[in-house]
Every structure is written in C-alpha cells, then in structure tokens.
C-alpha atoms as a PDB file:
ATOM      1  CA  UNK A   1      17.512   1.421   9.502  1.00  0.00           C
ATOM      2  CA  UNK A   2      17.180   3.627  12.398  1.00  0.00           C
ATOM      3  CA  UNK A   3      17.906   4.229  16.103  1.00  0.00           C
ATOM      4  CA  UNK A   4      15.863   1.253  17.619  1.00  0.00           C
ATOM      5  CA  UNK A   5      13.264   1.841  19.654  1.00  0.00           C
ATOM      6  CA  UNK A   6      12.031   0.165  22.795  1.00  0.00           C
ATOM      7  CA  UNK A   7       9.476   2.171  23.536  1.00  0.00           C
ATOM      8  CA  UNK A   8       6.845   4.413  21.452  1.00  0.00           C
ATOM      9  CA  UNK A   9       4.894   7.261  23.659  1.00  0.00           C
ATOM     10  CA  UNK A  10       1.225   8.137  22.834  1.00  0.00           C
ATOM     11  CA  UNK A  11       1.106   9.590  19.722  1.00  0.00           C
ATOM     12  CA  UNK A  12      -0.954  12.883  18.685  1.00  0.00           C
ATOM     13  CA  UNK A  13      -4.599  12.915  17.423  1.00  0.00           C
ATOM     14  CA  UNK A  14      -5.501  12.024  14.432  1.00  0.00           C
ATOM     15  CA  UNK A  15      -4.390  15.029  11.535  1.00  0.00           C
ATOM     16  CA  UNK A  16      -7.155  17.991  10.725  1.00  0.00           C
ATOM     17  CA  UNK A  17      -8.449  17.317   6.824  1.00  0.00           C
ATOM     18  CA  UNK A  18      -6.208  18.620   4.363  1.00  0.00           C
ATOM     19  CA  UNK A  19      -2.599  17.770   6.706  1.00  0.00           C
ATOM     20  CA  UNK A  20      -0.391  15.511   5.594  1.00  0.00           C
ATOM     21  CA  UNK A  21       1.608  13.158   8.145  1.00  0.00           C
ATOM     22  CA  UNK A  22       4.433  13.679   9.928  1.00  0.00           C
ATOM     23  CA  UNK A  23       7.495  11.872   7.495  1.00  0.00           C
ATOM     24  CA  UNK A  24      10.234  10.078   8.681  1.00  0.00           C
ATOM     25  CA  UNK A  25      13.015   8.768   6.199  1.00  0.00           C
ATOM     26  CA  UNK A  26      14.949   5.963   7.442  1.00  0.00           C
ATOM     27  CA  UNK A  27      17.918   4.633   5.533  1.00  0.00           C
ATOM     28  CA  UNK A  28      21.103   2.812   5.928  1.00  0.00           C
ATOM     29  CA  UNK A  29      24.141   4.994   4.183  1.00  0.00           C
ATOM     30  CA  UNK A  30      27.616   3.823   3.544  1.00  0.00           C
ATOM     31  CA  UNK A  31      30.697   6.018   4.652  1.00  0.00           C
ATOM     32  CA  UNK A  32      30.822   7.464   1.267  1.00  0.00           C
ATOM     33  CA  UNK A  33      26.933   8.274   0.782  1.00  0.00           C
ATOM     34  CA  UNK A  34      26.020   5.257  -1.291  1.00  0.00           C
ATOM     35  CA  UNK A  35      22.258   3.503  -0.436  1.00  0.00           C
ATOM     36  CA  UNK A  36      23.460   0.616  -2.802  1.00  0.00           C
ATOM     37  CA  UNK A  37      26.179  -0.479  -5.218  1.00  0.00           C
ATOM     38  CA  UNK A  38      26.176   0.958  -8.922  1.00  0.00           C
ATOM     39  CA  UNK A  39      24.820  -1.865 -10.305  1.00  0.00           C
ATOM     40  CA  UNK A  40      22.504  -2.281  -7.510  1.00  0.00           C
ATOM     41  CA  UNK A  41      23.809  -6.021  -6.942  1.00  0.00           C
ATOM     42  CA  UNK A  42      24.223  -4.794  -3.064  1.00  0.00           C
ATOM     43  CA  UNK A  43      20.884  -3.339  -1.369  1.00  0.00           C
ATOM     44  CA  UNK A  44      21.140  -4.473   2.318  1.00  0.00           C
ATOM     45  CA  UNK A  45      24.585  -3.943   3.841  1.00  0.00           C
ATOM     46  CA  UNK A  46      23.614  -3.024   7.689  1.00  0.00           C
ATOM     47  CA  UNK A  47      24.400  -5.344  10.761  1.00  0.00           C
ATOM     48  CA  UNK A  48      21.693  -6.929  12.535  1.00  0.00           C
ATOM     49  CA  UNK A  49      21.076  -4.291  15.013  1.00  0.00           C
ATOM     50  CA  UNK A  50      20.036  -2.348  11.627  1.00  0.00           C
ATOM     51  CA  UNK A  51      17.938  -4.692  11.438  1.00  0.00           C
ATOM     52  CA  UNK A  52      16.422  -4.770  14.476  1.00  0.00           C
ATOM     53  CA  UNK A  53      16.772  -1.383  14.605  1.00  0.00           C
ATOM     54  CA  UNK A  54      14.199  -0.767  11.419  1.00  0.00           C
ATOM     55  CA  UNK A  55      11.428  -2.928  12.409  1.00  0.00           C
ATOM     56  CA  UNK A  56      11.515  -0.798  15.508  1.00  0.00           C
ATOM     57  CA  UNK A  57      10.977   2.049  14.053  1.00  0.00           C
ATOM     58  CA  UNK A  58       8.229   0.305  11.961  1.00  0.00           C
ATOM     59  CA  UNK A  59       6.633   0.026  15.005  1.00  0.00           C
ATOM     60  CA  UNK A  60       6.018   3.613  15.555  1.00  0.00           C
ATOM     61  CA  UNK A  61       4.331   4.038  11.902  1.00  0.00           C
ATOM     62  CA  UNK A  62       0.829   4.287  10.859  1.00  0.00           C
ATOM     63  CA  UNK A  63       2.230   3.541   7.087  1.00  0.00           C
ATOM     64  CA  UNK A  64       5.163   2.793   5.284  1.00  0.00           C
ATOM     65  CA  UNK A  65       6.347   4.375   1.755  1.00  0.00           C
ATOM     66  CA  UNK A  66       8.763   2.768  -0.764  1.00  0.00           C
ATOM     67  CA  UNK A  67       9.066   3.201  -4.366  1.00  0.00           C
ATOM     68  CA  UNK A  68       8.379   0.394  -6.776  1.00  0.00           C
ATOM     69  CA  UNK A  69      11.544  -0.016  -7.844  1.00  0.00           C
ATOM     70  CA  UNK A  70      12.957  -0.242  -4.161  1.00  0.00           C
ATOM     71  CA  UNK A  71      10.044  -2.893  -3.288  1.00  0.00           C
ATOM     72  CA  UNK A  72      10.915  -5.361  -6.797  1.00  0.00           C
ATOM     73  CA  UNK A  73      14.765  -4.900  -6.196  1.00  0.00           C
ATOM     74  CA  UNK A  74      14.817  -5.892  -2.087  1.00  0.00           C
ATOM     75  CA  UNK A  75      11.977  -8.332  -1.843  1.00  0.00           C
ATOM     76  CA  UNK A  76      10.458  -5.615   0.936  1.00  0.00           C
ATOM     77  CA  UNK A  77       6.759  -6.536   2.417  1.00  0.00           C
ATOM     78  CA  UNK A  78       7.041  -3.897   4.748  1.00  0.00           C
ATOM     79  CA  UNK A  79       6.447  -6.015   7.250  1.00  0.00           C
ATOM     80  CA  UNK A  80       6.206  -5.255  11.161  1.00  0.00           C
ATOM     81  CA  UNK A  81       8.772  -8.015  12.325  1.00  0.00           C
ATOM     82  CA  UNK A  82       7.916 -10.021  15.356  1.00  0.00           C
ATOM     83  CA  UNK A  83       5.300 -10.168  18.179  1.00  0.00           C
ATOM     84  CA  UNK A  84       7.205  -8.231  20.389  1.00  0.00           C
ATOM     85  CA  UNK A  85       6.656  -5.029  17.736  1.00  0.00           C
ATOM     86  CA  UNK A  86       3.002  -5.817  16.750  1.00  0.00           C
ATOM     87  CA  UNK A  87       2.529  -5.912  20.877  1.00  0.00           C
ATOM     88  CA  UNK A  88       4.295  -2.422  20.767  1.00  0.00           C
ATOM     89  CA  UNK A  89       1.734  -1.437  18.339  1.00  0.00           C
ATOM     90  CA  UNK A  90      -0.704  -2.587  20.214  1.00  0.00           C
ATOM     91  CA  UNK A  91       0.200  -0.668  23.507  1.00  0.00           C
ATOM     92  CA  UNK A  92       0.844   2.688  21.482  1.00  0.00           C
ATOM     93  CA  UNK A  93      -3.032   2.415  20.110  1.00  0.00           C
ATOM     94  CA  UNK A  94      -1.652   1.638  16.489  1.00  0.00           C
ATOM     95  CA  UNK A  95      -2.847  -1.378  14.277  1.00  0.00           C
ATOM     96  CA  UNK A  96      -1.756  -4.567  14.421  1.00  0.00           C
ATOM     97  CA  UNK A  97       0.240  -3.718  10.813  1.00  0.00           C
ATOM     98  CA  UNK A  98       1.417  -0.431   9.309  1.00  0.00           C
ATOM     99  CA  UNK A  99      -0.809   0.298   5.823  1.00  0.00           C
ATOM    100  CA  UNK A 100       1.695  -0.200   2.810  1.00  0.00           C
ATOM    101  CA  UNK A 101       2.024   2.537   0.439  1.00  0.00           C
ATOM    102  CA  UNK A 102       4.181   1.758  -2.875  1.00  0.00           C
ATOM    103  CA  UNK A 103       4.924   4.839  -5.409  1.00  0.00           C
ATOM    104  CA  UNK A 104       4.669   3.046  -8.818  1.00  0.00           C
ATOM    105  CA  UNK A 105       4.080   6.699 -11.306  1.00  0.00           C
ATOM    106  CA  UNK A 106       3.686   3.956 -14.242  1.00  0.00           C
ATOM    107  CA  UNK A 107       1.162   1.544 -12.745  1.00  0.00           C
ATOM    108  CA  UNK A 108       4.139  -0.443 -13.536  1.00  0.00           C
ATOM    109  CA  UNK A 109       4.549  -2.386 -10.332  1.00  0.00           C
ATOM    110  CA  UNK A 110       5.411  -6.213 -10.452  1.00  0.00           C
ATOM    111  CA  UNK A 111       2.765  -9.014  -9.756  1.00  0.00           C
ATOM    112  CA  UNK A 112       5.447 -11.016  -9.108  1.00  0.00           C
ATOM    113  CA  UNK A 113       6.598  -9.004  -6.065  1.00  0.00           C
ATOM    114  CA  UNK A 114       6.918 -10.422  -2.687  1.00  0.00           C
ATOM    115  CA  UNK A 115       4.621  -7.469  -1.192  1.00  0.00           C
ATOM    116  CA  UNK A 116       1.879  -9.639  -2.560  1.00  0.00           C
ATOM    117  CA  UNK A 117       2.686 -13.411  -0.829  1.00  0.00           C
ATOM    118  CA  UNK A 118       1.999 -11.192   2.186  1.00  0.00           C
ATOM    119  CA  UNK A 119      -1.266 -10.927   3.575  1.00  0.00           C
ATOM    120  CA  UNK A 120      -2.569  -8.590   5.961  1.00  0.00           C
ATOM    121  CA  UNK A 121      -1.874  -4.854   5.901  1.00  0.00           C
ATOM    122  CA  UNK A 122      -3.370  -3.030   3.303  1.00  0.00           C
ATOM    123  CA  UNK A 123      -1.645  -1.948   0.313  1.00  0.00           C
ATOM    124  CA  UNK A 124      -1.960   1.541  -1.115  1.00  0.00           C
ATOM    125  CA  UNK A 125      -0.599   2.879  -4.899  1.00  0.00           C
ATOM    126  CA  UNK A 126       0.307   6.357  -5.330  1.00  0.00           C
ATOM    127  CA  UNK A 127      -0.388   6.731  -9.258  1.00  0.00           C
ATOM    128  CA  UNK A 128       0.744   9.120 -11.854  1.00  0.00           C
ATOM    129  CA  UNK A 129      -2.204  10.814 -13.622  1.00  0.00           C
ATOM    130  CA  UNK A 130      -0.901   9.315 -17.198  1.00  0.00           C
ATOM    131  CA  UNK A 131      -0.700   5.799 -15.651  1.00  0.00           C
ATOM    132  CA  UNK A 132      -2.161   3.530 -17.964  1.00  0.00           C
ATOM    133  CA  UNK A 133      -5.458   2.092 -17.221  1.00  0.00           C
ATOM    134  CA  UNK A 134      -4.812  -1.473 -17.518  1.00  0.00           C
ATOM    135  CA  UNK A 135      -2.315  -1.281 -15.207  1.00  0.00           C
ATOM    136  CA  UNK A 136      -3.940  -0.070 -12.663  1.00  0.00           C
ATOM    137  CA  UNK A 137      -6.623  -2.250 -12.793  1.00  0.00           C
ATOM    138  CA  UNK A 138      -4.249  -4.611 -12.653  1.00  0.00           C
ATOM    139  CA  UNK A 139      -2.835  -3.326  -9.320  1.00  0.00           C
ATOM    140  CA  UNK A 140      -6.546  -3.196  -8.262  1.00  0.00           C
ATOM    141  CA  UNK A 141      -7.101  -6.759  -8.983  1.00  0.00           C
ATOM    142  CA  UNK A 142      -4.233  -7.731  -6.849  1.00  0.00           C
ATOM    143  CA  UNK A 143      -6.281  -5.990  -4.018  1.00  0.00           C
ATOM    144  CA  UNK A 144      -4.737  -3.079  -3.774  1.00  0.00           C
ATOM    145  CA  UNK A 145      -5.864   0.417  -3.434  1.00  0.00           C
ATOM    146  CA  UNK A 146      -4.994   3.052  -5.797  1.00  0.00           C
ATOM    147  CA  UNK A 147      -4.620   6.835  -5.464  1.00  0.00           C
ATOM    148  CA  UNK A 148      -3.701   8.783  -8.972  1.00  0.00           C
ATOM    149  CA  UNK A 149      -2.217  12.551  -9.005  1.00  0.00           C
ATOM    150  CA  UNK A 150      -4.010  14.619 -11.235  1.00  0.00           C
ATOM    151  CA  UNK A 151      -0.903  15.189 -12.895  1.00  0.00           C
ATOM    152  CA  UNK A 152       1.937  13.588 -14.940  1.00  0.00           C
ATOM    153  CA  UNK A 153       3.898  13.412 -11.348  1.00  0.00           C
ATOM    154  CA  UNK A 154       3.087  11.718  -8.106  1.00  0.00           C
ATOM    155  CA  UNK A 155       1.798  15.207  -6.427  1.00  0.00           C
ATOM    156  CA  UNK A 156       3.042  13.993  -3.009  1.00  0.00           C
ATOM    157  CA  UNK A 157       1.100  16.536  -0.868  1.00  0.00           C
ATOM    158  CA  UNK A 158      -1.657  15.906  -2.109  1.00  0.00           C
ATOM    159  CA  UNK A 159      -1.480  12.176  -1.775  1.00  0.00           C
ATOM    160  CA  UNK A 160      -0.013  12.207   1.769  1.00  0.00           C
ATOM    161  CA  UNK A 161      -3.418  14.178   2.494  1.00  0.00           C
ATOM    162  CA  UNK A 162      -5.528  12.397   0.698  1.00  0.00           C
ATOM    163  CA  UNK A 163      -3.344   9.644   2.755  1.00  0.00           C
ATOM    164  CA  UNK A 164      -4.132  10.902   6.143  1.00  0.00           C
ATOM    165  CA  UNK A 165      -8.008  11.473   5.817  1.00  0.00           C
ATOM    166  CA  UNK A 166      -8.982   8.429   4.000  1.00  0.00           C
ATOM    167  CA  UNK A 167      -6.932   6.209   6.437  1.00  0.00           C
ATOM    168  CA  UNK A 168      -5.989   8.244   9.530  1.00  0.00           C
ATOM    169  CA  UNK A 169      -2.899   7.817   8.742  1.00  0.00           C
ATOM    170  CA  UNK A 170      -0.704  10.518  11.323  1.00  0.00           C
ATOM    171  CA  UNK A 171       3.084   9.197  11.267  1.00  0.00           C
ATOM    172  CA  UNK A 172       4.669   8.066   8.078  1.00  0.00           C
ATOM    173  CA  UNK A 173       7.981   5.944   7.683  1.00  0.00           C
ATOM    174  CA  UNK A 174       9.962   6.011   4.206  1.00  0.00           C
ATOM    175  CA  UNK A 175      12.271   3.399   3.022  1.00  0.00           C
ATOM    176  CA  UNK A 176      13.480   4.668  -0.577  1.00  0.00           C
ATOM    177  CA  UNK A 177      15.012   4.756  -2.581  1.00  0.00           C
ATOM    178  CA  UNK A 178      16.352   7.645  -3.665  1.00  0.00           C
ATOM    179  CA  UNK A 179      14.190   9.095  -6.358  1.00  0.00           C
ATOM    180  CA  UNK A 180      11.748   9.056  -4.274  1.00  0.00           C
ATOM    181  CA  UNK A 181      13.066  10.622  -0.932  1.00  0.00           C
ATOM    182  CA  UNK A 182      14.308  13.660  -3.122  1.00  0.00           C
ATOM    183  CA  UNK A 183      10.879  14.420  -4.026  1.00  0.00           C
ATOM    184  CA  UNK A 184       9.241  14.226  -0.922  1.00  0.00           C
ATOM    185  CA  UNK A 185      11.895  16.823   0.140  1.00  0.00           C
ATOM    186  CA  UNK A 186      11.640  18.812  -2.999  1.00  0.00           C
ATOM    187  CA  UNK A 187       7.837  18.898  -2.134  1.00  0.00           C
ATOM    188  CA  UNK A 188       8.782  19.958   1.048  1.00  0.00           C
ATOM    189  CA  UNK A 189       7.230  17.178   2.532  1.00  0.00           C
ATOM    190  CA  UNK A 190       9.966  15.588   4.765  1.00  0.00           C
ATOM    191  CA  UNK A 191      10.063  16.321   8.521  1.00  0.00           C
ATOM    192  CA  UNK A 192      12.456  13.944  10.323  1.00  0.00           C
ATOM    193  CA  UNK A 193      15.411  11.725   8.818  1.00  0.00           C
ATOM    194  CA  UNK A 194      17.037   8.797  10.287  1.00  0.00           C
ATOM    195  CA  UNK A 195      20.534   7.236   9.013  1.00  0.00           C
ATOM    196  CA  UNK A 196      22.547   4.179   9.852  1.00  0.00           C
ATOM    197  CA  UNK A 197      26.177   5.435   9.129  1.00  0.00           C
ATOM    198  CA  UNK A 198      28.066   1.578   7.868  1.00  0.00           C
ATOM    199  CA  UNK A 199      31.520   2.055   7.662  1.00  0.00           C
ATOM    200  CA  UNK A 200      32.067   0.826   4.115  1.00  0.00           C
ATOM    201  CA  UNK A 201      32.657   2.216   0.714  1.00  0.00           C
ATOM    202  CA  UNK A 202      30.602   1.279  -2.469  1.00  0.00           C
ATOM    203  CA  UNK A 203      32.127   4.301  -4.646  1.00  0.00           C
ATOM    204  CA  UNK A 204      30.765   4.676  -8.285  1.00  0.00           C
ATOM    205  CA  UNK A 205      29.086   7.621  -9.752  1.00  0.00           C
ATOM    206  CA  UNK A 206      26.217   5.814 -10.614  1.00  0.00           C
ATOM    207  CA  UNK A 207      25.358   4.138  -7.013  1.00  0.00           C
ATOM    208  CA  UNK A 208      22.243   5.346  -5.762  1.00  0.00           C
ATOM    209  CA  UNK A 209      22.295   7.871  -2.811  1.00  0.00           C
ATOM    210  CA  UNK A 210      19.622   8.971  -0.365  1.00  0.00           C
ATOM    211  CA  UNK A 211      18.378  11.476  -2.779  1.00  0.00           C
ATOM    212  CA  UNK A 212      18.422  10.795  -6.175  1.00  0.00           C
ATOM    213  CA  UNK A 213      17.075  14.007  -7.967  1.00  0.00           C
ATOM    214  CA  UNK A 214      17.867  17.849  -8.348  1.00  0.00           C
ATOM    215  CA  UNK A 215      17.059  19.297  -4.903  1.00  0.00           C
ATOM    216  CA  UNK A 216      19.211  22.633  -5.257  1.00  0.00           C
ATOM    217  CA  UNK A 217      21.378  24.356  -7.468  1.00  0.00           C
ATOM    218  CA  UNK A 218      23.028  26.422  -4.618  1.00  0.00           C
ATOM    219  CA  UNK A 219      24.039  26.192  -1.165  1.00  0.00           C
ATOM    220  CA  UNK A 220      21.519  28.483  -0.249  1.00  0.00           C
ATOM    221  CA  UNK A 221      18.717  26.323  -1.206  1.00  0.00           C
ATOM    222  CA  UNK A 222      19.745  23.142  -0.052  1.00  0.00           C
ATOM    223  CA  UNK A 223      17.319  21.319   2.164  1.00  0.00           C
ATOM    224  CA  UNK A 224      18.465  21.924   5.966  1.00  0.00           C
ATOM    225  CA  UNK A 225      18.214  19.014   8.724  1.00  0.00           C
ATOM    226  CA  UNK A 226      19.539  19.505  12.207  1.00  0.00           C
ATOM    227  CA  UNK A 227      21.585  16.342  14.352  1.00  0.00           C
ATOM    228  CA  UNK A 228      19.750  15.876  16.956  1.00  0.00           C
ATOM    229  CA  UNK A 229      20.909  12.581  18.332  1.00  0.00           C
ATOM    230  CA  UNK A 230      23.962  10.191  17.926  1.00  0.00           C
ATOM    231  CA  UNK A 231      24.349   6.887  19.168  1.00  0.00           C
ATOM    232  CA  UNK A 232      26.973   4.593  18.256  1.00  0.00           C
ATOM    233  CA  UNK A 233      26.509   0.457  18.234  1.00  0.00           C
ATOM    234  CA  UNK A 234      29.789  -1.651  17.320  1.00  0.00           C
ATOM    235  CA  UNK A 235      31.324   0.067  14.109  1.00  0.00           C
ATOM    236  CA  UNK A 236      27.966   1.618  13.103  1.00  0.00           C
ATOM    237  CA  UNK A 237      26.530   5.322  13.754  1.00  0.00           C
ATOM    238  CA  UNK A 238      22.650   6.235  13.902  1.00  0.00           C
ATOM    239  CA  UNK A 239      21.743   9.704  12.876  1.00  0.00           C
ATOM    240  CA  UNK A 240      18.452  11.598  13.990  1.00  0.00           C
ATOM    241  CA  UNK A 241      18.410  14.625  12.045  1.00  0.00           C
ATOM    242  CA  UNK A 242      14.789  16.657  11.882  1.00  0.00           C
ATOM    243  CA  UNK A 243      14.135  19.726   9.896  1.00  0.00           C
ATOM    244  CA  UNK A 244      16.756  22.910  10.473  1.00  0.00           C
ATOM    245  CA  UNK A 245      13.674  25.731   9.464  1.00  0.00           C
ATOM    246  CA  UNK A 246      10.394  24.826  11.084  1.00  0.00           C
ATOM    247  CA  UNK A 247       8.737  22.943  14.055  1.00  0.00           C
ATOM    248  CA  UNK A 248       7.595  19.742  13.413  1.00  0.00           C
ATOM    249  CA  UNK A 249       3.618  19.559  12.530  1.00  0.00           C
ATOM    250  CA  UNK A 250       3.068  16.477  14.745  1.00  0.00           C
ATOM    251  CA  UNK A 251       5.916  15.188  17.942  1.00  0.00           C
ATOM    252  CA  UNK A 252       7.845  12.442  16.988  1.00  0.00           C
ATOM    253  CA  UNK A 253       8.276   8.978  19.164  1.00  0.00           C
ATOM    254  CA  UNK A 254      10.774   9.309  21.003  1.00  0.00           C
ATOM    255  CA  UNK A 255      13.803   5.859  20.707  1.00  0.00           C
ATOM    256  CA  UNK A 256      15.488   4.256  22.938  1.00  0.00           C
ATOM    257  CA  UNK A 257      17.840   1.343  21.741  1.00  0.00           C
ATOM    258  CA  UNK A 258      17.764  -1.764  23.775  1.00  0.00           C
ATOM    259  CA  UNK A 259      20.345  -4.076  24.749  1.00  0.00           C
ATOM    260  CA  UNK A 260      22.274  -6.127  21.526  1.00  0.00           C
END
C-alpha cells in the first residue's frame, strides 16, 4: 500500500553482522487515521492501484513482517503477486519470493491460516521468550522457522539482526498492524514509511491506527519522519516519509508508478 514501483535499482551489499535491515512500513490510512474499522469487520479499503501498488513494493523486499493477528484477520500470504514482479525480482538480484516473517509473542499463531496453503517462501516466527513450548513446536511442525527473544517481548533489534545474518536479509517491508509498527519505532528500528491516504472515514476510538502503542508522552519525543514524495492517483494520496534525525543505514529503491 505504497507508491508503485516500476522499477527497483541495484540494491546495497549484503548488511555487516550485527545490522539490522533497512525497514519500510507500508500501510493504507483512512482520512481520519484509521488502518481498519473498530470492530475490525473492514481491513482492506484501498483501490486497486493500492493494490498494485503493494505488490510493487513487495518486489523490492528481501522479507516481509506482519503480526499474527494482522496475518489470521486479512488472509495475508505475503505473497509477491504476478510474474511481472517475481521477473522484477529477478532483474534486481533478489529471490524469486520475499522470506515471510510473522510476529506471533505467544506461539499463538493459527494452523488454520492461509500463510500455510501457500508454498514457497520461507516462513520465519519472531517468538517471545515465555512462548510456550508446544506451541512452537507446533509452528515448527508446520515448517516454519522460529526465532525466540530472550525476553518476555519480541526484542526487535535483535531479531532483525539475527534476521539479516542468518538469511541475508538487507531490505525489510512491514504490513502491520499497529501494535506492531509502534514497536519497531519505539525500538527505533523504523527507517522509511509509506502511506496510501483513502479519502474515507472509519471514526471510533477503538479502530486500529498505524501505531497502536505508547510511543511518546510529549511532543518532544515523538518519532520524526520527513515527506519526501507525494503523488496523487484518482482520489487517493501516497506518502513517502523517511526518518527526520538520521541518514538511512542502507539507500532505498527508488518508485516510479506506472500507467493505471
């Protein structure tokens, strides 16, 4: 749910042991800040240039990242979309698939989910430290690969290292939801965000937003991002915003949207 791309340049080496990726979070937003209704009956509300517009942007990631909840709630596989993006791959020296990477703290995720009808990509768990054991063997079983934080919290720099040298992995897309964007970016870990502005309103106090968690009790410490590209398709906007306070540890593909 980004500015589509129709092009993705060579990317940087692969990251020195101990970096994390460079993260990009990509959502769609309504006009008054909500990623979904209340009762989260609505979760996809973009046109279909969003669409297009996120498997694009798929295309320039080594992984994708979506909490558990996100991934039971939207039937996501985190998929790459059609040939023409797994030939983009292809031609930017990337896999043929991104590596999945679901945050389920619990162990709890589904076995019903539809990440698992899809073959292919890998699938990676970042674990809580308390997780239970069954459960994760359980996850294991399904195939999947599990990671657990030493802790009673996902420690995310640690597993977006741990991320990079066990799989190379050097650009990172995140899809949600909200819990779990406002921790990457309370752990600092967030270097790029990209928004599709839909002009509708879901209102309620309880609808999710793009960061679901206590970030910062003052203006002074709240988490700075500065526009640095608008584009506007029919009645929707997309937003590149990257970090206000720092360079950005790895250069990020550059977009282009094609023709709708």
């Amino acid at each position: 749910m980004a500015t589509p791309c129709s092009s993705i340049e060579s990317l940087p080496g692969l990251p020195e042991a101990g970096q994390r990726p460079y993260v990009v979070i990509n959502m769609a937003m309504t006009a008054d800040g909500k990623v979904a209704t209340a009762g989260r009956e609505v979760t996809t509300f973009g046109s279909p240039h969003d669409k297009k517009a996120l498997y694009a942007l798929r295309a320039t990631a080594d992984a994708l990242l979506c909490g558990a909840r996100t991934v039971e709630e939207t039937g996501a596989t985190l998929g790459t979309g059609s040939s023409e993006h797994r030939d983009a791959r292809r031609r930017a020296g990337l896999a043929p698939e991104p590596v999945r990477v679901v945050v389920s703290g619990s162990g709890s995720l589904s076995s019903e989910a539809e990440l698992w009808k899809r073959p292919g990509a890998p699938i990676v768990i970042f674990s809580a430290g308390n997780a239970s054991k069954p459960n994760l063997q359980r996850l294991r079983n399904l195939g999947a690969e599990v990671w657990s934080s030493p802790g009673s919290q996902v420690d995310f720099p640690a597993a977006l290292a741990w991320l990079a040298d066990r799989h190379g992995i050097r650009r990172l897309v995140v899809e949600g939801g909200g819990r779990v964007n406002a921790t990457l970016l309370a752990a600092d870990c967030v270097d790029e965000i990209r928004l599709t502005w839909v002009p509708r309103i879901f209102g309620g106090q309880a609808a999710p937003t793009i960061a679901d968690g206590p970030l910062a009790a003052c203006l002074a410490d709240a988490v700075r991002f500065r526009l640095v590209r608008v584009r506007t398709v029919g009645d929707e906007r997309f937003l590149q915003y990257v970090r206000a306070d720092r360079g950005a540890i790895s250069r990020p593909a550059e977009s282009t949207p094609p023709p709708v």
